[in-house]
Protein backbone atom coordinates (compact mmCIF):
# COMPACT_ATOMS: atom_id res chain seq x y z
CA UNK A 1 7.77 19.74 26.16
CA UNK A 2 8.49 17.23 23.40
CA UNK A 3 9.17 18.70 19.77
CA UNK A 4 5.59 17.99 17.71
CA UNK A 5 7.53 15.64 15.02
CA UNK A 6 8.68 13.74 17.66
CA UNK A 7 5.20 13.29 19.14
CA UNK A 8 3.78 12.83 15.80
CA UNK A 9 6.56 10.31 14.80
CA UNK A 10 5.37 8.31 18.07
CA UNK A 11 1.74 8.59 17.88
CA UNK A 12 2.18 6.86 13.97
CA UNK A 13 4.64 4.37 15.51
CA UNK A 14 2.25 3.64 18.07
CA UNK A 15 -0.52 2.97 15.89
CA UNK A 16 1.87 0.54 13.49
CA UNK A 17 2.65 -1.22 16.21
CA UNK A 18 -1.10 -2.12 17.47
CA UNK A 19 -1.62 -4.28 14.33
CA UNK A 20 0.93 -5.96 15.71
CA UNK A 21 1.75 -7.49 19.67
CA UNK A 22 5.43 -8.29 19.40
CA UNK A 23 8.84 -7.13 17.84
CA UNK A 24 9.80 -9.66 15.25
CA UNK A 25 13.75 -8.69 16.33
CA UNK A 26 13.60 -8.85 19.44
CA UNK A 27 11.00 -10.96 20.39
CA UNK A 28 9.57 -8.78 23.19
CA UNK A 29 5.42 -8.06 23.17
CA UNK A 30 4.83 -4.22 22.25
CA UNK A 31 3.60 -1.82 25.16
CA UNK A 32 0.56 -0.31 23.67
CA UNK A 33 -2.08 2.53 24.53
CA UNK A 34 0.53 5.20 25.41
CA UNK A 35 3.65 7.06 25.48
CA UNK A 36 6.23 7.70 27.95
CA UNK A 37 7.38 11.47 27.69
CA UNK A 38 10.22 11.56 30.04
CA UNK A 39 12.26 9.35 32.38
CA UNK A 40 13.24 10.64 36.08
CA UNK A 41 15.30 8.50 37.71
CA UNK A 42 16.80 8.60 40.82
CA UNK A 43 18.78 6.05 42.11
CA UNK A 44 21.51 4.90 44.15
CA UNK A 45 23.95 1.98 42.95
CA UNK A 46 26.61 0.69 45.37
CA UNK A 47 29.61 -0.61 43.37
CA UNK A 48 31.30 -3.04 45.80
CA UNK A 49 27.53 -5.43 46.63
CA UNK A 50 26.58 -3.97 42.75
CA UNK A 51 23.30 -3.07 44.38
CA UNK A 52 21.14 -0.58 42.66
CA UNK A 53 18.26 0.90 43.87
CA UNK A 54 15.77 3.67 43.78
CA UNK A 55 12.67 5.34 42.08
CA UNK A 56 11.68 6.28 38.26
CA UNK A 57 8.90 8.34 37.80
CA UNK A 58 7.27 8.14 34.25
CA UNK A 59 5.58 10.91 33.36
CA UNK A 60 2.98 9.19 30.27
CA UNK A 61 -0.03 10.07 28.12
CA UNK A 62 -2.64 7.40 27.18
CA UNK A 63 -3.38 7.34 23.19
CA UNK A 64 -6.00 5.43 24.00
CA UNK A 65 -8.70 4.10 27.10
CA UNK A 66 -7.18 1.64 29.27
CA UNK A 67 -7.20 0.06 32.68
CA UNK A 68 -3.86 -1.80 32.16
CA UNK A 69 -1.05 -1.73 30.75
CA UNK A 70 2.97 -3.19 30.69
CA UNK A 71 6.11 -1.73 30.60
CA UNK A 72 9.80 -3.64 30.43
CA UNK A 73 11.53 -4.42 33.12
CA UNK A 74 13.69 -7.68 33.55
CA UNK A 75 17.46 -8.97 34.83
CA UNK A 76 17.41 -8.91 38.81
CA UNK A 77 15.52 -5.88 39.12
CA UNK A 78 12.43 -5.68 41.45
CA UNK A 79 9.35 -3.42 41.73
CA UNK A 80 8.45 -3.18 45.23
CA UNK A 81 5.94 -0.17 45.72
CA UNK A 82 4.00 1.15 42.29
CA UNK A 83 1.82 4.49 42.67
CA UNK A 84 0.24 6.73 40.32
CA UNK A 85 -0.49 10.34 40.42
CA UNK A 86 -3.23 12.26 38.31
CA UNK A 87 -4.86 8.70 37.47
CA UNK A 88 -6.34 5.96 39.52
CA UNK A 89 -4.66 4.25 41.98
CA UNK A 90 -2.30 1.26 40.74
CA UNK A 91 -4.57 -1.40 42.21
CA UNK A 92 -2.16 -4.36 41.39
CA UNK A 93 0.97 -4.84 39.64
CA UNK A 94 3.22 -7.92 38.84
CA UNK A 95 6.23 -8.87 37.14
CA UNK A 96 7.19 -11.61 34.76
CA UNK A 97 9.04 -12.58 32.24
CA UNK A 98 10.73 -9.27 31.64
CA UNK A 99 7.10 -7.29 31.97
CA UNK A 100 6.05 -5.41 34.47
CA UNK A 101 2.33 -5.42 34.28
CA UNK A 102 0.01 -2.87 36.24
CA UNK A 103 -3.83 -2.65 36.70
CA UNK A 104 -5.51 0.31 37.62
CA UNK A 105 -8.66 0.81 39.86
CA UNK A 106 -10.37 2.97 37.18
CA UNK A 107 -10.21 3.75 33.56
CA UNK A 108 -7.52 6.19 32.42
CA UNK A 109 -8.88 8.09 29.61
CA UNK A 110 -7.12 9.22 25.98
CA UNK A 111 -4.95 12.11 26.22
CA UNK A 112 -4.65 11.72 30.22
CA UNK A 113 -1.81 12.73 31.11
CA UNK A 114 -0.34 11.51 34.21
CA UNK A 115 3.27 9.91 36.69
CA UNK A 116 4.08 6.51 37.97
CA UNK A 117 6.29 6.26 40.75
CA UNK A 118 7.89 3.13 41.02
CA UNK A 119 10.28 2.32 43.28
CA UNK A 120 12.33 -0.78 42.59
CA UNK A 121 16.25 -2.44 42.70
CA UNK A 122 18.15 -5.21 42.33
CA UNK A 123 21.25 -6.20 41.84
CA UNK A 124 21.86 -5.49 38.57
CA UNK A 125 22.75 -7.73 35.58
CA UNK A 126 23.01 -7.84 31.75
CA UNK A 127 19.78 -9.58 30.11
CA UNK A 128 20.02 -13.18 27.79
CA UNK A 129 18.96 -11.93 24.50
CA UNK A 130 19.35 -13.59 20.61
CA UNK A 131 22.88 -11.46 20.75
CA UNK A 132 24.11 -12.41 23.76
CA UNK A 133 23.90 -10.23 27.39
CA UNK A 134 23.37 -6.85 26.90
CA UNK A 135 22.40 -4.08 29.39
CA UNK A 136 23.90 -3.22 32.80
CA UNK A 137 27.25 -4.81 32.90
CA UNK A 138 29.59 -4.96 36.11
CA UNK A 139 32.86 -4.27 35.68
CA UNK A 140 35.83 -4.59 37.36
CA UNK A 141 36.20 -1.03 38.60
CA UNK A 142 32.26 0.14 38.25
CA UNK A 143 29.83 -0.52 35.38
CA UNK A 144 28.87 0.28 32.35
CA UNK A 145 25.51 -0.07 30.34
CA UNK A 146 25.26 -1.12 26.55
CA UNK A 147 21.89 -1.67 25.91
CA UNK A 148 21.23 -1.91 21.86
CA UNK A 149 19.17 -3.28 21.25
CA UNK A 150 17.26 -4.09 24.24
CA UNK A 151 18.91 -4.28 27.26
CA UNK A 152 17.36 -0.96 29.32
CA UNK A 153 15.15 -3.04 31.00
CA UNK A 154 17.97 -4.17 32.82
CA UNK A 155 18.37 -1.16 34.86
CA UNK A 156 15.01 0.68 34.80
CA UNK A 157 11.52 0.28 33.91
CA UNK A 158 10.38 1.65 30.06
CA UNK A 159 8.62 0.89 26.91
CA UNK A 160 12.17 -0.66 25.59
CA UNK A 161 11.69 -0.27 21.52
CA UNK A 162 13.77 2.24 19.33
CA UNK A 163 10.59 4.35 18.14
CA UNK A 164 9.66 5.74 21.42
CA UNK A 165 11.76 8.77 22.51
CA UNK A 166 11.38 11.10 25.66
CA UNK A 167 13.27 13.12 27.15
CA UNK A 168 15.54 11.98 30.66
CA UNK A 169 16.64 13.31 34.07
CA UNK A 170 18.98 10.77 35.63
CA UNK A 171 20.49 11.43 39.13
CA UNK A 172 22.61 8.50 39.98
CA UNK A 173 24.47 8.55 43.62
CA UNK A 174 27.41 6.54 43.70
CA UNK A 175 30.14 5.41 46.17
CA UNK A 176 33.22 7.34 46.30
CA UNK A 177 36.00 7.88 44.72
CA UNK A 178 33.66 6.54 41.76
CA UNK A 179 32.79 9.30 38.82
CA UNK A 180 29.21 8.85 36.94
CA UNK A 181 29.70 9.76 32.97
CA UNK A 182 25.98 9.42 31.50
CA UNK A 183 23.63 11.05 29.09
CA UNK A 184 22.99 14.90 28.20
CA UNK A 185 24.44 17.91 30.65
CA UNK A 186 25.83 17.57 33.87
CA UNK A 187 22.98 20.01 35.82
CA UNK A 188 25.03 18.94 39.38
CA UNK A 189 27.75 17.17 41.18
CA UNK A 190 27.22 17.39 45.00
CA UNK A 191 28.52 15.31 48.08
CA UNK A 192 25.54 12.94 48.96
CA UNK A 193 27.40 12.17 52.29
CA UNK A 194 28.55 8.95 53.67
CA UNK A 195 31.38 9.28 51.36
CA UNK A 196 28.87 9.40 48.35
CA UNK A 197 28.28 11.73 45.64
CA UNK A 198 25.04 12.45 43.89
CA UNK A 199 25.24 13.55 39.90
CA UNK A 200 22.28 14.45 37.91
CA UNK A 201 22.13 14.41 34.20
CA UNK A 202 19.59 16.11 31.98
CA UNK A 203 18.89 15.02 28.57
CA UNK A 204 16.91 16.94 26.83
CA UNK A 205 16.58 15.92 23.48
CA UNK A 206 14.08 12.94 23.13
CA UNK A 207 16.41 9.58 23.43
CA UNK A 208 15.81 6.11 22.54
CA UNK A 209 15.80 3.85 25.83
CA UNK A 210 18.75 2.07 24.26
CA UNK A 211 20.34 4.41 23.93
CA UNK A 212 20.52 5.58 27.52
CA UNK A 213 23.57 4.86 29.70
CA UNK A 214 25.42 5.04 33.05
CA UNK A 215 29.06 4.45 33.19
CA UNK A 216 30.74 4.18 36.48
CA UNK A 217 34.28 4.27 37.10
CA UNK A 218 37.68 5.32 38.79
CA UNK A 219 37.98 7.98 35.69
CA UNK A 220 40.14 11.30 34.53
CA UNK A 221 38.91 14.01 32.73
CA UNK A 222 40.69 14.46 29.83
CA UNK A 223 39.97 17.58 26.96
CA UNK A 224 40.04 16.61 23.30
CA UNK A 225 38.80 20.16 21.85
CA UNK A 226 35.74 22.12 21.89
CA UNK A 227 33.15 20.32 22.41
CA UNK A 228 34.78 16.66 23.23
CA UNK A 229 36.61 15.12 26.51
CA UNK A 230 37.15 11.88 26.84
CA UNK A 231 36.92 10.28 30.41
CA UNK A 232 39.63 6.90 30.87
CA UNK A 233 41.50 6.14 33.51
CA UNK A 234 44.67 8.54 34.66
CA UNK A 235 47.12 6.07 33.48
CA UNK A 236 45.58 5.85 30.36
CA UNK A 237 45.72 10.04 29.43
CA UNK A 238 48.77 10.01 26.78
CA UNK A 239 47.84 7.86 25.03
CA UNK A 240 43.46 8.62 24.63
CA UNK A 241 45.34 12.09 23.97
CA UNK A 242 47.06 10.25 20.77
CA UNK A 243 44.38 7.63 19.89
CA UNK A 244 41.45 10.90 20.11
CA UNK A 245 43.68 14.14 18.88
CA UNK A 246 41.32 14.16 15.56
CA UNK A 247 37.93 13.85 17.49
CA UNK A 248 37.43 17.07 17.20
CA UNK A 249 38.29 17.40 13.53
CA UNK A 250 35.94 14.49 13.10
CA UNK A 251 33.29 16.70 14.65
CA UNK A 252 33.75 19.26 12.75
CA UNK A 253 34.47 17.56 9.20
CA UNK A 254 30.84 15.38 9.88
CA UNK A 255 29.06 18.53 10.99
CA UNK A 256 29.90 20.43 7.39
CA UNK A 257 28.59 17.58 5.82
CA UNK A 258 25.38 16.69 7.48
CA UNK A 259 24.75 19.65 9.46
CA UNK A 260 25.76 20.88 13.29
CA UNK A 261 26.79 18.06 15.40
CA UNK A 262 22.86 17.46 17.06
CA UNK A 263 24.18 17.39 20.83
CA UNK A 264 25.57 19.77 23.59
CA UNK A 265 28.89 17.98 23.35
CA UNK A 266 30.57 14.26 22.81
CA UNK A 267 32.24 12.34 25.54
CA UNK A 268 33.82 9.23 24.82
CA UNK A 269 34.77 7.01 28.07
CA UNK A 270 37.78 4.23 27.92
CA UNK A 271 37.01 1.85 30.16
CA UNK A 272 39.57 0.08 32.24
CA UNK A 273 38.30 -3.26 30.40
CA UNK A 274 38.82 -4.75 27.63
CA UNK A 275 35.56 -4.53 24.97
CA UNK A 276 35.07 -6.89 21.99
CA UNK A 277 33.83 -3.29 20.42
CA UNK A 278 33.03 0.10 21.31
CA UNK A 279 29.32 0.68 22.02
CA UNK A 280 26.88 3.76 20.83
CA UNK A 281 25.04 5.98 23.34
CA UNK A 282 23.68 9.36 22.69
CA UNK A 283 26.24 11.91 23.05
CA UNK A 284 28.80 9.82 23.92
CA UNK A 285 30.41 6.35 22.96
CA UNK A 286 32.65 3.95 25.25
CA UNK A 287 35.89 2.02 24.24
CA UNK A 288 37.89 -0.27 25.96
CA UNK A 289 41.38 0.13 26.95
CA UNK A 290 42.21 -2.38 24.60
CA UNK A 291 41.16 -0.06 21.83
CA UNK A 292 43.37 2.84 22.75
CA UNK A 293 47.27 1.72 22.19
CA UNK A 294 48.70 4.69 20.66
CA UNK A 295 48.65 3.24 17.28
CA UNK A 296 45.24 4.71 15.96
CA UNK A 297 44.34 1.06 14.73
CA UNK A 298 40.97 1.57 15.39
CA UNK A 299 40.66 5.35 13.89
CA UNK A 300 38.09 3.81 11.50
CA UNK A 301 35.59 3.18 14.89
CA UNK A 302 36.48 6.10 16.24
CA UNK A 303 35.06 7.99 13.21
CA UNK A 304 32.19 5.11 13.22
CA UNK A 305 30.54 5.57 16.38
CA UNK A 306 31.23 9.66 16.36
CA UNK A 307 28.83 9.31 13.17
CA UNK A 308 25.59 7.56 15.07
CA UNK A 309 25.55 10.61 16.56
CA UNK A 310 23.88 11.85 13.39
CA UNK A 311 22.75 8.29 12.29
CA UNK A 312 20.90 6.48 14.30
CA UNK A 313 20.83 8.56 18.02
CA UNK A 314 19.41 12.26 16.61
CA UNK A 315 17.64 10.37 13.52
CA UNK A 316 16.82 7.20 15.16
CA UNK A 317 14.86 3.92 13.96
CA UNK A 318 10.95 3.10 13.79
CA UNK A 319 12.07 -0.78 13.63
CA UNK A 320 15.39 -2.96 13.57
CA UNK A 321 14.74 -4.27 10.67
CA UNK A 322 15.95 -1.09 8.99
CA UNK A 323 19.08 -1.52 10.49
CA UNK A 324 21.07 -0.76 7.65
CA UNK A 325 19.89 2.85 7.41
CA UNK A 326 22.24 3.18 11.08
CA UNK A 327 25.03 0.87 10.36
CA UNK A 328 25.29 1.62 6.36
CA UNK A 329 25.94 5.03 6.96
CA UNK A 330 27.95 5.13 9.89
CA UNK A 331 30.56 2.51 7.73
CA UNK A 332 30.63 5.11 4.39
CA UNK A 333 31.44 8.11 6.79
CA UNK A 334 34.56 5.62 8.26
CA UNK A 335 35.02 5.96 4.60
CA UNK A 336 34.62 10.04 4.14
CA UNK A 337 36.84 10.41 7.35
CA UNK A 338 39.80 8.54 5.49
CA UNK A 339 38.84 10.14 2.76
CA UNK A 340 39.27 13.53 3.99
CA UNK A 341 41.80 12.86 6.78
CA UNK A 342 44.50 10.52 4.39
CA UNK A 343 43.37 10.86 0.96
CA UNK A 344 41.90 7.31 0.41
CA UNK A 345 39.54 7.70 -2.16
CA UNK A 346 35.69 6.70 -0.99
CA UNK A 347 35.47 4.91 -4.42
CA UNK A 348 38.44 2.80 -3.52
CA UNK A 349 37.32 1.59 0.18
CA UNK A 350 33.67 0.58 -1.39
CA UNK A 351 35.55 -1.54 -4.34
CA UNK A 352 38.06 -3.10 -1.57
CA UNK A 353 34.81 -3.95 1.13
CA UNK A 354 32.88 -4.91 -2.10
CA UNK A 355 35.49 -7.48 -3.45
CA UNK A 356 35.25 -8.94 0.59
CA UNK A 357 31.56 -8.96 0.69
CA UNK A 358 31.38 -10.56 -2.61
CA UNK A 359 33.71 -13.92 -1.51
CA UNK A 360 31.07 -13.95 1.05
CA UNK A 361 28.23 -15.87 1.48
CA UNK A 362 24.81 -14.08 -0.40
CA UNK A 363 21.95 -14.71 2.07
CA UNK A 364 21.52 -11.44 3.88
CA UNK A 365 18.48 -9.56 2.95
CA UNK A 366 19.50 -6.19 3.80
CA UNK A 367 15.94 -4.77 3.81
CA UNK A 368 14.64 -6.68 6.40
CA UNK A 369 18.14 -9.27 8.15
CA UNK A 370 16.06 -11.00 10.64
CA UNK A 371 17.19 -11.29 14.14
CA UNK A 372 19.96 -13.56 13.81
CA UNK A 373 22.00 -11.40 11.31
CA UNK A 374 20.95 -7.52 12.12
CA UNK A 375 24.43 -7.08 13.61
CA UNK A 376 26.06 -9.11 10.74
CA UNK A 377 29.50 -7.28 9.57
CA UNK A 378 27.56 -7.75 5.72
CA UNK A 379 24.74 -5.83 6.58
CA UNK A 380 27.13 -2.81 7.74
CA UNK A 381 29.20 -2.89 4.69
CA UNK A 382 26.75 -3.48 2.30
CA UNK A 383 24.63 -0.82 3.35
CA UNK A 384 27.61 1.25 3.20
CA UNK A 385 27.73 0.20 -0.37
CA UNK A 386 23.97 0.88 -0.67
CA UNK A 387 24.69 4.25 0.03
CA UNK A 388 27.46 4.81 -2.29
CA UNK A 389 25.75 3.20 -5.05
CA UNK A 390 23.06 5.81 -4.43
CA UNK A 391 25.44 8.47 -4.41
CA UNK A 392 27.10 7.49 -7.82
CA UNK A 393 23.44 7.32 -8.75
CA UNK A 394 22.55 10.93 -8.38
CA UNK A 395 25.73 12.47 -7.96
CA UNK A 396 27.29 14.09 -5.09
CA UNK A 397 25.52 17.45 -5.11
CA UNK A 398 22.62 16.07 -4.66
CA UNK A 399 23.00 13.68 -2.31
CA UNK A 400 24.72 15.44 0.21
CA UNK A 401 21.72 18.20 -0.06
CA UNK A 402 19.55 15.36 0.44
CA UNK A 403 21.24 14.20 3.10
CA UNK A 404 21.61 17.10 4.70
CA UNK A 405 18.05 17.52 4.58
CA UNK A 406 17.01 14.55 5.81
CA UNK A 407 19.19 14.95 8.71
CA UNK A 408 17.81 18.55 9.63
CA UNK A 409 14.18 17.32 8.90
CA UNK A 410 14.25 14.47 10.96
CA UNK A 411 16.40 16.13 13.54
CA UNK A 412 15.76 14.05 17.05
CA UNK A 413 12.77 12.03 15.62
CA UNK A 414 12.89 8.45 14.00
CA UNK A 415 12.51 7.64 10.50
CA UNK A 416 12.08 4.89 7.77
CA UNK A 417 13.73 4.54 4.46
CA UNK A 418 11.37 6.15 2.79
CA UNK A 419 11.80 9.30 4.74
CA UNK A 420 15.46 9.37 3.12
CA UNK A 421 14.19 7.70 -0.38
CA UNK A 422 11.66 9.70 -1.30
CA UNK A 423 13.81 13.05 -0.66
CA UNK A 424 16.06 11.64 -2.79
CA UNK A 425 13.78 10.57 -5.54
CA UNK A 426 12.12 14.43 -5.71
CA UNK A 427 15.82 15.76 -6.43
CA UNK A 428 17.05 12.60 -9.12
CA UNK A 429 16.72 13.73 -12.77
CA UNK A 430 15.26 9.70 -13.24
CA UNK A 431 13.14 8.47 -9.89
CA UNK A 432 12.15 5.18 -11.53
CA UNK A 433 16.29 4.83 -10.83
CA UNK A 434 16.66 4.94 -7.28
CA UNK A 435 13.81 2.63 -6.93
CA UNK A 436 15.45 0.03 -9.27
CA UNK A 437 18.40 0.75 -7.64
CA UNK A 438 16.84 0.42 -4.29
CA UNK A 439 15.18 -2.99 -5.05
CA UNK A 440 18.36 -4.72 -5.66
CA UNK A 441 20.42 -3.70 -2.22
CA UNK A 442 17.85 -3.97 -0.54
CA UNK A 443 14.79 -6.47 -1.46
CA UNK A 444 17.16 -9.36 -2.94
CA UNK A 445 19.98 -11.11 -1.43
CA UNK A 446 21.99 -11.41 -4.40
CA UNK A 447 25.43 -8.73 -4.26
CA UNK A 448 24.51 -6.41 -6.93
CA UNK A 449 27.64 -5.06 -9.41
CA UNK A 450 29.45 -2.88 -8.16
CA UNK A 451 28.48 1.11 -8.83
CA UNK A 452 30.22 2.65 -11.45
């Protein structure tokens, strides 16, 4: 059963989105008319052919009448056999251009609730997107998936766009000697036969589709604390064990600031690749091996992608172009961990990334980036800088309670600025402030001066 925010949050994204028919960011048409409430997938992926196939049965409601509708699927998968149960029959379904598209015999009525059961596969590949080729990725010992910000459809059918969570089973059966790291709680590991083995992963806290992954690999277990392992390949363990000995701490510092870490537990996987950066998932993050040499170079990711955790997977997005409320946040606590972990003052990494950003060139309108620039290094650190401003603004006790609160209100739901903004504005001794503030990091592309 879905929390009711969450339900609420995508009924209201749901209806913003029919006054519109496609995502400005990524340029895919919206799925309208209903919501998928959770994912079960069950599939089989053979690493040597990197063949993938199998069924996903989405269990949806209709928020409105229809006889049609479209969900996302693309790359080299195929649908080959499409039924529904509790509605009409499927009486014809297609797919192109990265839609699957499905008409039903009869009208399926508002609040229906009901499965499709598609069986499809493929051999899977990443998808050609504004930022490059994102999704299902082979590697050279396994896979991996990095899908923000649209690349699920790449390795099962959905309604691909951040504001629509649901909750996931995914049972993945994979070729031996070949471990499966994904999403949520391990529920079982069992011998498949034919020298396969069949996991299943439950999530169930509602999850962005991007935000879903599979990683397949020859990997290790390796503990990191309480409630963090790490998964990287055996040849790899002394060293995670150096680059990760503060995940834990991490953890723990983030969750006394914002509130109790918002997952079972955190994995991070190390891939036996080398990554250009780590990616984002929920509950876990992956590195490559080229980001774990012993020398904690990149201690200021580590600390980064721990944070989404918080920002951006348990409080996630109603559009990209608020991009900055992830990013911008997740860059000021790289700055609270160093802070806190080697007595760099925040104040001192804003005026050091503000003296960068301000040799740079001033054209990114943090508010709203566009497409082309939503992953652009300025948007991260000036909406890092948004937020200290903000901070300095009302001072630090009340914006951490703010914070806080947002965090706990929001909990596993998606949000806009103005969810954070106007909690803020209730507790500052001058609202008309933050919204001046506001305006000028985030409605004009000129650097503002630096808070003081």
């Amino acid at each position: 059963m879905k929390l009711l925010s969450t339900a609420l949050s995508h009924i209201s994204a749901a209806r913003d989105r029919a006054a519109l028919t496609r995502d400005s960011y990524t340029r895919v048409d919206f799925n309208l008319g209903f919501e998928v409430t959770h994912y079960d997938l069950d599939l089989t992926y053979r690493v040597e052919p990197n063949m993938l196939q199998g069924e996903a049965i989405l269990h949806i409601r209709a928020l409105e009448d229809f006889d049609k509708l479209t969900l996302d699927l693309g790359g080299a998968m195929v649908a080959r056999r499409i039924t529904a149960k509790h509605a009409p029959r499927v009486a014809k379904f297609r797919l192109s251009a990265g839609k699957l598209r499905l008409t039903f015999a009869d009208t399926i009525v508002e609040n229906q609730e009901f499965e499709l059961h598609i069986r499809y596969g493929g051999s899977p590949r990443p998808l050609r997107t504004p930022w490059g080729e994102i999704g299902w990725e082979e590697t050279d010992s396994g896979s991996l998936v990095a899908s923000q910000p649209n690349g699920a459809p790449s390795w099962f059918p959905c309604d691909d766009t951040p504001s629509e969570k649901a909750t996931y089973d995914i049972r993945i059966t994979a070729d031996d000697p070949f471990v499966v790291i994904s999403n949520g709680k391990l529920v079982s590991r069992r011998s498949a036969g034919g020298s396969m083995t069949r996991w299943h992963y439950r999530v169930k806290h509602p999850m962005a589709t991007y935000l879903a992954t599979v990683q397949i690999g020859e990997y290790s277990e390796i503990d990191l604390g309480r409630d963090v392992r790490a998964w990287a390949p055996a040849r790899l363990k002394q060293v995670v064990l150096e680059e990760f000995a503060q995940q834990q701490e991490m953890l723990d510092f983030y969750s006394s600031l914002f509130g109790h870490y918002p997952f079972p537990d955190y994995q991070v996987v190390i891939t036996d690749d080398e990554l250009e950066i780590p990616l984002e998932a929920q509950g876990l993050s992956i590195f490559g091996s080229n980001h774990v040499k012993g020398d904690h170079l990149f201690e200021r990711l580590i600390a980064h992608e721990l944070s989404h955790q918080w920002f951006g997977n348990s409080v996630g997005l109603s559009e990209w172009k608020d991009i900055w409320l992830n990013e911008g946040f997740a860059c000021y606590c790289e700055w609270l961990w160093f802070e806190h972990a080697h007595g760099r003052p925040v104040h001192e990494s804003a005026r050091s990334h503000y003296q960068v950003l301000a040799r740079k060139k001033q054209d990114i309108l943090l508010g709203d980036p566009g497409t082309r620039d939503m992953f652009d290094d300025r948007v991260y650190k000036r909406g890092a800088l948004t937020v200290h401003a903000l901070r300095r603004l009302v001072g630090d006790e009340v914006f951490f309670r703010t914070v806080r609160d947002y965090l706990t209100a929001s909990q596993h739901s998606v949000v806009t600025p103005e969810d954070l903004i106007s909690r803020v504005k209730k507790e500052a001794t001058d609202p008309s402030a933050v919204d001046a503030l506001l305006d000028e990091w985030l409605n004009h592309t000129a650097l503002p001066k630096f808070p003081v």
